[in-house]
C-alpha atoms as a PDB file:
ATOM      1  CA  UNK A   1     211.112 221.615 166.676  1.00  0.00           C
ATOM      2  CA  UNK A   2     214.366 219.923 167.644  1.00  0.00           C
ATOM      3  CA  UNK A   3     215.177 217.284 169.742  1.00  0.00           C
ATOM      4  CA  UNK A   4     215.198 219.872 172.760  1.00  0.00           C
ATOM      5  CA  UNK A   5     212.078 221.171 171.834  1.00  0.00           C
ATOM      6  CA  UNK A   6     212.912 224.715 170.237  1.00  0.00           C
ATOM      7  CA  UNK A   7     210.702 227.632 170.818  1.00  0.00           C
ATOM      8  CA  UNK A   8     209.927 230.929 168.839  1.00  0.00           C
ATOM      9  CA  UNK A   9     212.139 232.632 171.201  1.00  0.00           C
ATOM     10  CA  UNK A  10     215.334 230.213 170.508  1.00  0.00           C
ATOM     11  CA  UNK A  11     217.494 230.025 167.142  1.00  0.00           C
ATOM     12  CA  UNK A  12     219.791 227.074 166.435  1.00  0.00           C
ATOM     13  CA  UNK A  13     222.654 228.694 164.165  1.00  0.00           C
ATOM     14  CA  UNK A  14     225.322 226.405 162.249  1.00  0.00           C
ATOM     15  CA  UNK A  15     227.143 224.654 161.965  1.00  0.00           C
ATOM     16  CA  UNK A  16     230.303 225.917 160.643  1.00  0.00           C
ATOM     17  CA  UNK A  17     233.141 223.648 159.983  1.00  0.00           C
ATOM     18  CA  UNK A  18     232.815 219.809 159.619  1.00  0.00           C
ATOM     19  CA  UNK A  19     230.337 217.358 160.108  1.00  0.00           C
ATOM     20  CA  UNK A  20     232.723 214.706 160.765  1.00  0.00           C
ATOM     21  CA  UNK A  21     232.836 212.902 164.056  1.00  0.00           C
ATOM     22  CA  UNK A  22     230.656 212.690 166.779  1.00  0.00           C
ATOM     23  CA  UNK A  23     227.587 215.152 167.449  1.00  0.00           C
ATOM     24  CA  UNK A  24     227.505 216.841 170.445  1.00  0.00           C
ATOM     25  CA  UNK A  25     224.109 218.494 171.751  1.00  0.00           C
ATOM     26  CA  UNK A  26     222.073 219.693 175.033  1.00  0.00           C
ATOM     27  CA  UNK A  27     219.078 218.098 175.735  1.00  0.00           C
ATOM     28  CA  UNK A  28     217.567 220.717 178.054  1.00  0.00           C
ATOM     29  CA  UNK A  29     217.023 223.899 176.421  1.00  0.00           C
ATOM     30  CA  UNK A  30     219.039 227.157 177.743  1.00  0.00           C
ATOM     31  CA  UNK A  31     218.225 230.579 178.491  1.00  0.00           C
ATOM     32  CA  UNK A  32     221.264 232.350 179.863  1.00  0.00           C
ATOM     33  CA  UNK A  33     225.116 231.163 179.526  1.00  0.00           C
ATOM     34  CA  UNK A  34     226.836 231.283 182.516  1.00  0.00           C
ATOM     35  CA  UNK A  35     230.448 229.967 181.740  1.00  0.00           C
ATOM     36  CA  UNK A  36     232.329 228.834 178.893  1.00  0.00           C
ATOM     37  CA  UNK A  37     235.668 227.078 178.714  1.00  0.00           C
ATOM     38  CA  UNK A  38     237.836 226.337 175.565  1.00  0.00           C
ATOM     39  CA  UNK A  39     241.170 223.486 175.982  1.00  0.00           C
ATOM     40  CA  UNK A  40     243.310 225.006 173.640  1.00  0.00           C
ATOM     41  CA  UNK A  41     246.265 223.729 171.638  1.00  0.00           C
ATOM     42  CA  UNK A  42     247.165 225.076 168.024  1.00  0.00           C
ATOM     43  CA  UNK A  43     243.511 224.580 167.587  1.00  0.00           C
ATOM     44  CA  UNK A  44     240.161 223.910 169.657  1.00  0.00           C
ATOM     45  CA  UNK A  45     241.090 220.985 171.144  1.00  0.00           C
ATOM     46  CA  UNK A  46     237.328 221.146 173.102  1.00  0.00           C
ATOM     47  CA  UNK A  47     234.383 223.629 174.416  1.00  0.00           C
ATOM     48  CA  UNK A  48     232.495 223.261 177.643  1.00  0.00           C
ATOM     49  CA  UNK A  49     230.034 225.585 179.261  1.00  0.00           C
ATOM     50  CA  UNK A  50     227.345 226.200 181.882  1.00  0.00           C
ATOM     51  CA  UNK A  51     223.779 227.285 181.072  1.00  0.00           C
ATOM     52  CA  UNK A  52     220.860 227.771 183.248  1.00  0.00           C
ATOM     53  CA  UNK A  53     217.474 226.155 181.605  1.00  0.00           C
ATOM     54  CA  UNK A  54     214.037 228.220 181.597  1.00  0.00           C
ATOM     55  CA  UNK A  55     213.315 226.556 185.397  1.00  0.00           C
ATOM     56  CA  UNK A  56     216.683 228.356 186.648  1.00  0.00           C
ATOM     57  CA  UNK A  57     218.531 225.011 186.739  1.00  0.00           C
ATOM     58  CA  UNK A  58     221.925 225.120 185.750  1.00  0.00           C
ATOM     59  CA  UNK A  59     223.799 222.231 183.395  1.00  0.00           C
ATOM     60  CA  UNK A  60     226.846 221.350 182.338  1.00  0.00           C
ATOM     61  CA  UNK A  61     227.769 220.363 179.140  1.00  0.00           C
ATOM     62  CA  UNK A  62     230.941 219.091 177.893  1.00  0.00           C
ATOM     63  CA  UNK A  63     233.927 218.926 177.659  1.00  0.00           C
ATOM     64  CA  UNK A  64     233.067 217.875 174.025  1.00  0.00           C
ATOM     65  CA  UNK A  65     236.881 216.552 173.545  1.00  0.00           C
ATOM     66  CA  UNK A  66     239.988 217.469 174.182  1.00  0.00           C
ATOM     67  CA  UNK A  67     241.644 218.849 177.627  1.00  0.00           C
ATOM     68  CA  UNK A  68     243.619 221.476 178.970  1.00  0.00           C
ATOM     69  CA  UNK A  69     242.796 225.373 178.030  1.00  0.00           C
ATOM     70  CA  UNK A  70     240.792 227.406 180.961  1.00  0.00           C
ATOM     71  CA  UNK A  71     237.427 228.805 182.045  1.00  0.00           C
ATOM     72  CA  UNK A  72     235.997 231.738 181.247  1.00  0.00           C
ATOM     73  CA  UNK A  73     233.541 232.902 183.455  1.00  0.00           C
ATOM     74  CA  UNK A  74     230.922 235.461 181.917  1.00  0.00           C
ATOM     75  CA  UNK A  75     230.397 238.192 184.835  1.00  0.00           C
ATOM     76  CA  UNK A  76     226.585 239.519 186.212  1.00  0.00           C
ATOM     77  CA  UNK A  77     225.030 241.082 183.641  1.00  0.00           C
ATOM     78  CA  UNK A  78     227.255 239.779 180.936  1.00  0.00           C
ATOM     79  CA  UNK A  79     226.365 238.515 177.879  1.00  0.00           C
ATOM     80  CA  UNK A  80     227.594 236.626 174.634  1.00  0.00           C
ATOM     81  CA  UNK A  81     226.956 239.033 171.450  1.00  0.00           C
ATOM     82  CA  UNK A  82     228.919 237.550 168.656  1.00  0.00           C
ATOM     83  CA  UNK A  83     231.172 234.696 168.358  1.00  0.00           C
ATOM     84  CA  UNK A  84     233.573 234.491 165.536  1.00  0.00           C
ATOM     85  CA  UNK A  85     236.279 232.454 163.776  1.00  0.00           C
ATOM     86  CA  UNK A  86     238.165 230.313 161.055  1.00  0.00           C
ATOM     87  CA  UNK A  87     238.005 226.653 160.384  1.00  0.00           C
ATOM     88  CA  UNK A  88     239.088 224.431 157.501  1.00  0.00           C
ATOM     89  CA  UNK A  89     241.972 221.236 156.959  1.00  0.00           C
ATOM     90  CA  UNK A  90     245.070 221.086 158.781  1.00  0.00           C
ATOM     91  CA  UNK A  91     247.702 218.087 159.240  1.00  0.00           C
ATOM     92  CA  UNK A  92     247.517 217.560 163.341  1.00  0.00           C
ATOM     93  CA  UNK A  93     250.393 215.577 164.196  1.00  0.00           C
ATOM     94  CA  UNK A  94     249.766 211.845 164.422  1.00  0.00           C
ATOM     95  CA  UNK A  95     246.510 212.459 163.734  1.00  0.00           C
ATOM     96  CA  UNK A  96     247.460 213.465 159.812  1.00  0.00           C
ATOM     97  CA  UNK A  97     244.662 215.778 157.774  1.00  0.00           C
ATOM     98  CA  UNK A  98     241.880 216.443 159.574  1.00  0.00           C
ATOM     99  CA  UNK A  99     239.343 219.569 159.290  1.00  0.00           C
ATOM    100  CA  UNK A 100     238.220 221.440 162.537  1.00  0.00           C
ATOM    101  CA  UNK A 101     237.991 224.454 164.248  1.00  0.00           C
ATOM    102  CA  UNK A 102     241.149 226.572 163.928  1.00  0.00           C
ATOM    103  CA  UNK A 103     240.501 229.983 165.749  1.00  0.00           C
ATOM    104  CA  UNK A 104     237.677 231.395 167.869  1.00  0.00           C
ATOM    105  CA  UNK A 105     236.619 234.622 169.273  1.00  0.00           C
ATOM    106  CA  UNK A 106     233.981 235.493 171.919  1.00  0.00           C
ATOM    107  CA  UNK A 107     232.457 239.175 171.846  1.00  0.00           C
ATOM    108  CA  UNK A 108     230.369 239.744 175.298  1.00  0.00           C
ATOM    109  CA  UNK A 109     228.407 242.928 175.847  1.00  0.00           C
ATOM    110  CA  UNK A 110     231.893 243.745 178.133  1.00  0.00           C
ATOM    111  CA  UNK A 111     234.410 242.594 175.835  1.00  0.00           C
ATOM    112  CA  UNK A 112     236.096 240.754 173.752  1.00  0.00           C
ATOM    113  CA  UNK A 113     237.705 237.095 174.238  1.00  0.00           C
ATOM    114  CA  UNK A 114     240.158 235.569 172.136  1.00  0.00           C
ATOM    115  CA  UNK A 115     241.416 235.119 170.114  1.00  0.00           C
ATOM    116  CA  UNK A 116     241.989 231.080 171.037  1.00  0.00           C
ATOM    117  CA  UNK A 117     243.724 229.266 168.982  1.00  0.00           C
ATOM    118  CA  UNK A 118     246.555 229.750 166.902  1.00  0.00           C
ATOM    119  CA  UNK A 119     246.818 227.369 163.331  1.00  0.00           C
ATOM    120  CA  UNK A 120     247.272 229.303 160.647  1.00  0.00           C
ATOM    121  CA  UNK A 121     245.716 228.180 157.391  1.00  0.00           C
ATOM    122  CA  UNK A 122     246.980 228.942 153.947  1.00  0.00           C
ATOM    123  CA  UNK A 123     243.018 229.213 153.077  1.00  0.00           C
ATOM    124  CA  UNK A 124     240.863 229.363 156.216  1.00  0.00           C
ATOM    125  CA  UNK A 125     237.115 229.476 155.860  1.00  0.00           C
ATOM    126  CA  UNK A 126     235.803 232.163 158.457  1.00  0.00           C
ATOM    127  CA  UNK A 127     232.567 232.924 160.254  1.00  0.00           C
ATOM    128  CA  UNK A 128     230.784 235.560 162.117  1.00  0.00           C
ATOM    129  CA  UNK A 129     227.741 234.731 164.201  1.00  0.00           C
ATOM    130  CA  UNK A 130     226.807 238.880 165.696  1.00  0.00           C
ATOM    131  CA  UNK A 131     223.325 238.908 167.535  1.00  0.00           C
ATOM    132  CA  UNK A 132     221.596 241.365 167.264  1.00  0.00           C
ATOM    133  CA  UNK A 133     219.521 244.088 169.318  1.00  0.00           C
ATOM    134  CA  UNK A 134     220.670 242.824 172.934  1.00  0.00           C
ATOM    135  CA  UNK A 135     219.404 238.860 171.934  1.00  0.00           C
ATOM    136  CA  UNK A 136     222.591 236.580 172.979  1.00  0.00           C
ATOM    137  CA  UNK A 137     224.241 232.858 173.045  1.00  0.00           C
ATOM    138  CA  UNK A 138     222.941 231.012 175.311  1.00  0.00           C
ATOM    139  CA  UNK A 139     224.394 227.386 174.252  1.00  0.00           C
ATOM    140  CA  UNK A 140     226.407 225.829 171.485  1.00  0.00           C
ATOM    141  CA  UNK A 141     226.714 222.424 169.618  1.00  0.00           C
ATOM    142  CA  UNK A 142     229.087 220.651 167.944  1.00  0.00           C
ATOM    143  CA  UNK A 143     230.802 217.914 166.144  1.00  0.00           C
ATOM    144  CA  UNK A 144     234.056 216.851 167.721  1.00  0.00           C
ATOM    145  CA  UNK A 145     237.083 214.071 166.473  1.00  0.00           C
ATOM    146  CA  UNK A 146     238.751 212.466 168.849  1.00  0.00           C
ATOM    147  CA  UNK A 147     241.125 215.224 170.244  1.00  0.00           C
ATOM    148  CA  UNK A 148     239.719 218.299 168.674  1.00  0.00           C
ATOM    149  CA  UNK A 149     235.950 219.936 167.526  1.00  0.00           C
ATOM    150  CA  UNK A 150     235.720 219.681 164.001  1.00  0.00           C
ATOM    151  CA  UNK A 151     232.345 222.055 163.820  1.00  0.00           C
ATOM    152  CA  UNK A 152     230.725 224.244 165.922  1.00  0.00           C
ATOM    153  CA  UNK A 153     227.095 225.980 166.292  1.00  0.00           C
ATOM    154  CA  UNK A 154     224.904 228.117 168.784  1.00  0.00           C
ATOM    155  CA  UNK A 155     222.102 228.548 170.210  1.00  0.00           C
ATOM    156  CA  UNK A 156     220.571 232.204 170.270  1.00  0.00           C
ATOM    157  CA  UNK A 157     217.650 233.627 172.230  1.00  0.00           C
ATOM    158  CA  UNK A 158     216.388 237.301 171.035  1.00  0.00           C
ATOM    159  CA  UNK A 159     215.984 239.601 173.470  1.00  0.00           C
END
């Protein structure tokens, strides 16, 4: 059990990138996402969402750094399936070499989402998160600098 009291019915997946920075976490468990928005740059910059709890309350979480990008709104009946993506070092402008989140992708069972984000690495480190048999993310975590997420996780509830 975590810290928001995990069930047998919830998964806590990652975290893929870096554990640098601050941690960034829900405190109510979720059961369905409802929207999900990524500030964009050359990399993620930060990750917000919506997410109703098991009492049909919805919260808000984030943004976990950054700003700008735009909202994604998952549609009735829609679902996340997979999310997927690259991370590893880049130099970020002022900011010099830093490791983070470079590229993500957001598979619903309606589409596809991405890809956001556009650094190219000369050696990225990817990652695939696919649910499986109509399970889906319902939340995510993080680690985040101070103007970009360095690592990034998920919650997953089966079907």
């Amino acid at each position: 059990m975590n810290s928001i009291g995990l069930s047998n019915s919830l998964a806590k997946i990652g975290l893929f990138g870096s554990t640098s920075g601050d941690n960034c976490d829900i405190t109510v468990a979720p059961r369905c996402l409802e929207t999900i928005t990524i500030h964009i740059g050359d990399v993620i910059d930060a990750i917000a969402f919506t997410y109703r709890d098991n009492t049909n309350l919805v919260h808000t979480a984030g943004p976990w750094d950054g700003s700008g990008g735009g909202i994604r709104q998952l549609g009735p009946l829609e679902f996340v399936t997979e999310i997927h993506g690259t991370y590893g070092p880049y130099t970020y402008g002022p900011h010099g070499r830093v490791e983070g989140i470079t590229n993500l992708t957001f598979v619903t069972n309606r589409g596809s989402y991405g890809p956001y984000g556009v650094w190219k690495l000369d050696t990225e480190n990817k990652f695939s998160i696919p649910v499986q048999n109509n399970g889906s993310i319902v939340g995510f975590f993080a680690h985040t600098g101070k103007y970009y997420v360095n690592g990034i996780g998920v919650y997953v509830k089966p079907f």
